[in-house]
C-alpha atoms as a PDB file:
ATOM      1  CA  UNK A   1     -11.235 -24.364  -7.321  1.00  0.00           C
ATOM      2  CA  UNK A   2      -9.883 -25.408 -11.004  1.00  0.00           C
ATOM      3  CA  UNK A   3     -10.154 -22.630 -13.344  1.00  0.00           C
ATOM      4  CA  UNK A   4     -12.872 -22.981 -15.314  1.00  0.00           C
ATOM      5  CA  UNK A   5     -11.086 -22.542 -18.815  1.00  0.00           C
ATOM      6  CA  UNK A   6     -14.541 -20.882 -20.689  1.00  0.00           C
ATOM      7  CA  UNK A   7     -14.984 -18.576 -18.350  1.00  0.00           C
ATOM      8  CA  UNK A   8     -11.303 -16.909 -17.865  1.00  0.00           C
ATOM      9  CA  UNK A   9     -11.365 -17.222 -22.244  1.00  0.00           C
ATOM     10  CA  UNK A  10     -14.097 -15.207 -22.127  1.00  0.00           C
ATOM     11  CA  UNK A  11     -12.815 -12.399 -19.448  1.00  0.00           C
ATOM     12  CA  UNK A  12      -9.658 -12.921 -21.235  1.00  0.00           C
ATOM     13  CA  UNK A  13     -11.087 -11.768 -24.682  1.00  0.00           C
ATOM     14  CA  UNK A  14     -13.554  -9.193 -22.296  1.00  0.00           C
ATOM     15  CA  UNK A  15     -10.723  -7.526 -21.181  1.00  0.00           C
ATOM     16  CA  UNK A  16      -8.851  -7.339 -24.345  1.00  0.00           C
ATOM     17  CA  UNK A  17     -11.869  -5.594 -25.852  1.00  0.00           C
ATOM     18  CA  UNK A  18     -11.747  -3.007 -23.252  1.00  0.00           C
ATOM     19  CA  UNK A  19      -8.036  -2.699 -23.588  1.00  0.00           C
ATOM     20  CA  UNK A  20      -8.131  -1.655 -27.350  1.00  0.00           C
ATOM     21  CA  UNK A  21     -11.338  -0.195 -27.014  1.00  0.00           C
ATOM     22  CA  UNK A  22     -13.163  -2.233 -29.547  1.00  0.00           C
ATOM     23  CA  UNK A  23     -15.358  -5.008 -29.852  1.00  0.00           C
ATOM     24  CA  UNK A  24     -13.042  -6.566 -32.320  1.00  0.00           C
ATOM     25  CA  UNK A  25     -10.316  -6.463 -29.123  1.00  0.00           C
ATOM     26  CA  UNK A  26      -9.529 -10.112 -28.975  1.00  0.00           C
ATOM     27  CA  UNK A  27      -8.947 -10.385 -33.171  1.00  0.00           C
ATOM     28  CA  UNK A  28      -6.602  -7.202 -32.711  1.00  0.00           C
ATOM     29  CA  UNK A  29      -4.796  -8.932 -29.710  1.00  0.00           C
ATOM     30  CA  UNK A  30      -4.926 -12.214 -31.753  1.00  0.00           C
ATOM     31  CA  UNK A  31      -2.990 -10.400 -34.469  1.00  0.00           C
ATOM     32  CA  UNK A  32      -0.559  -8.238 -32.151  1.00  0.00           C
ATOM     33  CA  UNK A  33       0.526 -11.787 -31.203  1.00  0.00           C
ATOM     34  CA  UNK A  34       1.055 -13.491 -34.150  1.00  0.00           C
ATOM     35  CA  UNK A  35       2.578 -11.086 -36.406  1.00  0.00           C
ATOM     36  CA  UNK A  36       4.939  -9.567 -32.832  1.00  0.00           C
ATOM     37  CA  UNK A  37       4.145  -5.891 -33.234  1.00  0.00           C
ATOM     38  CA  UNK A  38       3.767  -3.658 -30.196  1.00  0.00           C
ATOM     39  CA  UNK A  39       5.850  -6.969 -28.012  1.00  0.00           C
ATOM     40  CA  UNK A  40       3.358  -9.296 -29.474  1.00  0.00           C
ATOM     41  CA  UNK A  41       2.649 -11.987 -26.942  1.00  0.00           C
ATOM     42  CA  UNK A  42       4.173 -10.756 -23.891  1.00  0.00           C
ATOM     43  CA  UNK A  43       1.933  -7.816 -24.706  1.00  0.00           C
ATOM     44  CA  UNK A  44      -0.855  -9.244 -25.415  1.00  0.00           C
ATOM     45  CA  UNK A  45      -0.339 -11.213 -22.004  1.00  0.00           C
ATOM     46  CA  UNK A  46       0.611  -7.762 -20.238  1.00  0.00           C
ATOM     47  CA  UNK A  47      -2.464  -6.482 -21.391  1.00  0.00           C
ATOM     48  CA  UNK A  48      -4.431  -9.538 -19.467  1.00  0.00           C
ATOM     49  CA  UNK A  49      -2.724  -8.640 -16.436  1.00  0.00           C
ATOM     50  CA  UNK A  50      -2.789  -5.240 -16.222  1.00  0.00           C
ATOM     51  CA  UNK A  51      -6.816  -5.749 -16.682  1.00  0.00           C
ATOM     52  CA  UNK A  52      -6.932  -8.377 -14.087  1.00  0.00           C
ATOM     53  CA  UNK A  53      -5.040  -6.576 -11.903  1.00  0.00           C
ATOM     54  CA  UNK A  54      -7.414  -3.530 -12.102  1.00  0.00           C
ATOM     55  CA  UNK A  55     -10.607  -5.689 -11.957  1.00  0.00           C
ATOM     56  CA  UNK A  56      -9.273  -7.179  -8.460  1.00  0.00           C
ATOM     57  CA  UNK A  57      -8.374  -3.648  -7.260  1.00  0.00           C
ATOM     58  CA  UNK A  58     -11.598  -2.216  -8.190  1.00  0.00           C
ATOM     59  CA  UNK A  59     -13.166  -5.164  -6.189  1.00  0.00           C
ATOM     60  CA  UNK A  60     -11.279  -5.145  -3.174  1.00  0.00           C
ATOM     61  CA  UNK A  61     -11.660  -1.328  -3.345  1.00  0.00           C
ATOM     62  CA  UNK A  62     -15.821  -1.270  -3.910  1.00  0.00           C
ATOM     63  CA  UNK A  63     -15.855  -4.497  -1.006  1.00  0.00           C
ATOM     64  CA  UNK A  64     -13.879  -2.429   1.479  1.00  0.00           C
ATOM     65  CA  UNK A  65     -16.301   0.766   1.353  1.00  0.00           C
ATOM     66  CA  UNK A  66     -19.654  -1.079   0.997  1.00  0.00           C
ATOM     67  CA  UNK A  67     -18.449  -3.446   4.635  1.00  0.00           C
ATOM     68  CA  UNK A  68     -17.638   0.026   6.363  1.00  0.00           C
ATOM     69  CA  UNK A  69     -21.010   1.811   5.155  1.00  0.00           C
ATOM     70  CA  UNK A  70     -23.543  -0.619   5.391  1.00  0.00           C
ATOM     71  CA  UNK A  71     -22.705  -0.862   8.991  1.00  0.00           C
ATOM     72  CA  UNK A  72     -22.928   2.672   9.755  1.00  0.00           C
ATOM     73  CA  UNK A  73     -26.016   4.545  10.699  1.00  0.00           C
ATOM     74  CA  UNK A  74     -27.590   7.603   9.541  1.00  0.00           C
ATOM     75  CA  UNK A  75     -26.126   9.903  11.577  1.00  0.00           C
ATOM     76  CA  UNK A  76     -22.552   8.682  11.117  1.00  0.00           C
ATOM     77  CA  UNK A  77     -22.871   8.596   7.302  1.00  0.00           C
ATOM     78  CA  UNK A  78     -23.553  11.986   7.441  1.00  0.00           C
ATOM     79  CA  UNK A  79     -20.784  12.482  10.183  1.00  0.00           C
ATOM     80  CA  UNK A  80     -18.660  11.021   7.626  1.00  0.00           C
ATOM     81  CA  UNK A  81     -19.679  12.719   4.796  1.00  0.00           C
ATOM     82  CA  UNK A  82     -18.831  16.269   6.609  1.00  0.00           C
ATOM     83  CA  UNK A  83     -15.679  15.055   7.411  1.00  0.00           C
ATOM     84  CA  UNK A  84     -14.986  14.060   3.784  1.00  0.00           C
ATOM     85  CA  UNK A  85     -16.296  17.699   2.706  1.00  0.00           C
ATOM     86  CA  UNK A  86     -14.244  19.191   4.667  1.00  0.00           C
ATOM     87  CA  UNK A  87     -10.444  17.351   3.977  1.00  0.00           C
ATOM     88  CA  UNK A  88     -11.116  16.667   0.691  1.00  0.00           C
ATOM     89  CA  UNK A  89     -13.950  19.429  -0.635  1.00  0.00           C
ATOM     90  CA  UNK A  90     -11.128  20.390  -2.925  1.00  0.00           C
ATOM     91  CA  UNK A  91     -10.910  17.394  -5.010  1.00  0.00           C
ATOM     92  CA  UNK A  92     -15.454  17.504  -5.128  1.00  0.00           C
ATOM     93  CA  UNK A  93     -17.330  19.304  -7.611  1.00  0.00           C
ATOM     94  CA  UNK A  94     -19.187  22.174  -6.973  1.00  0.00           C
ATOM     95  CA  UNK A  95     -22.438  20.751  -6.223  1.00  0.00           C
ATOM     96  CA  UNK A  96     -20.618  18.717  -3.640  1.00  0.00           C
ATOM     97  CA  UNK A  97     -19.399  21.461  -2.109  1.00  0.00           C
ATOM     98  CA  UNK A  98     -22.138  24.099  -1.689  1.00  0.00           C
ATOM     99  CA  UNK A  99     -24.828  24.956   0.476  1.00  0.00           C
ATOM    100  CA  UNK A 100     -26.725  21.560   1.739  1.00  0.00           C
ATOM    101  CA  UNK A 101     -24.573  19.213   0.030  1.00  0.00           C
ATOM    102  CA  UNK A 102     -23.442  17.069   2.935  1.00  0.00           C
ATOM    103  CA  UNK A 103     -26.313  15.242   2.517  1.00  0.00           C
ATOM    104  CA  UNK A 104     -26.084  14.944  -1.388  1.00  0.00           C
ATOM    105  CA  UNK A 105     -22.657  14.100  -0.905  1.00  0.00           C
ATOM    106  CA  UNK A 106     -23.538  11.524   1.753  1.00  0.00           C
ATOM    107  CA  UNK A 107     -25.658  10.172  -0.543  1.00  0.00           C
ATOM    108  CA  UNK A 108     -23.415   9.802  -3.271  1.00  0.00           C
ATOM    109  CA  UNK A 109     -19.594   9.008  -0.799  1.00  0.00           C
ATOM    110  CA  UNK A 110     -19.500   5.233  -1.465  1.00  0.00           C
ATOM    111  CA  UNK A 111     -19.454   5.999  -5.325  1.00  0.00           C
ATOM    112  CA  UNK A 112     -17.250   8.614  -4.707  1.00  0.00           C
ATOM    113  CA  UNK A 113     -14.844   7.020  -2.420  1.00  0.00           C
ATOM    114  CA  UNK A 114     -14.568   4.480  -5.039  1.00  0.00           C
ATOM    115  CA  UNK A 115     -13.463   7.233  -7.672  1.00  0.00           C
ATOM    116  CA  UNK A 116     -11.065   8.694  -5.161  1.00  0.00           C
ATOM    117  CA  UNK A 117      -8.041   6.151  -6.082  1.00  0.00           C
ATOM    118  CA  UNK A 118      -8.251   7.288  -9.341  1.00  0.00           C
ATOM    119  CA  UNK A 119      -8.688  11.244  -9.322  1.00  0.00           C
ATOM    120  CA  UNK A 120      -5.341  10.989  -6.617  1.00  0.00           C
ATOM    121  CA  UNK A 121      -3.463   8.782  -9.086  1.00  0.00           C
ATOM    122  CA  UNK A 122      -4.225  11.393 -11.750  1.00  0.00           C
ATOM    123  CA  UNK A 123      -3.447  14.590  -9.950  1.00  0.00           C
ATOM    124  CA  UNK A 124       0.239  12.813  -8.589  1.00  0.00           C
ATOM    125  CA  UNK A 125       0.601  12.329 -12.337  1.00  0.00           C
ATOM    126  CA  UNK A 126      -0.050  15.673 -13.661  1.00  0.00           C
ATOM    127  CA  UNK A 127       3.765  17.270 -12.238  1.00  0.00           C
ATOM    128  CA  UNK A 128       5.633  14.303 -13.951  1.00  0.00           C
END
């Protein structure tokens, strides 16, 4: 399908926002571009595709989990979630870890297998 050119404008300028953390994201990009200050365009444009780039991710990433879950029964989501506790209880917080929490954490695994890109990113970060 064509590209519907109000639509992308509008994740475009949603994006930005979130980029520079301000409503007024698009008016700062805007400027950036104009003026050439912090690469100006290419920047700007940068900043698109870094945000694209991480909205696909995050959507491939949320699609994967919810196809394997939702097919899985009871018993196997808890399966699962025991098997999660125990390779990766040292990345969970303590409620997550203690006493009865294979159910809260069974509960609570698509949202944080989601997260789990993330917190690994972070930690391989932390030597550098």
């Amino acid at each position: 399908m064509p590209p519907n050119p109000a639509m992308e404008f509008g994740r475009a300028c949603r994006l930005l926002m979130k980029h520079f953390g301000s409503p007024d994201g698009d008016k700062t990009a805007a400027h950036l571009a104009i003026t050439g200050l912090e690469d100006g365009l290419p920047g700007v444009l940068k900043a698109i595709a870094y945000g694209l780039a991480n909205e696909y991710a995050e959507n491939t990433i949320q699609a994967q989990i919810s196809a394997c879950w939702n097919r899985l029964s009871v018993p196997e989501k808890l399966a699962m979630s025991r098997e999660f506790q125990a390779k990766f209880g040292h990345l969970l917080s303590a409620d997550l870890r203690e006493g009865g929490a294979a159910v809260r954490l069974a509960a609570l695994l698509p949202q944080t297998l989601a997260k789990l890109p993330h917190v690994i990113k972070r930690l391989r970060s932390v030597g550098r």
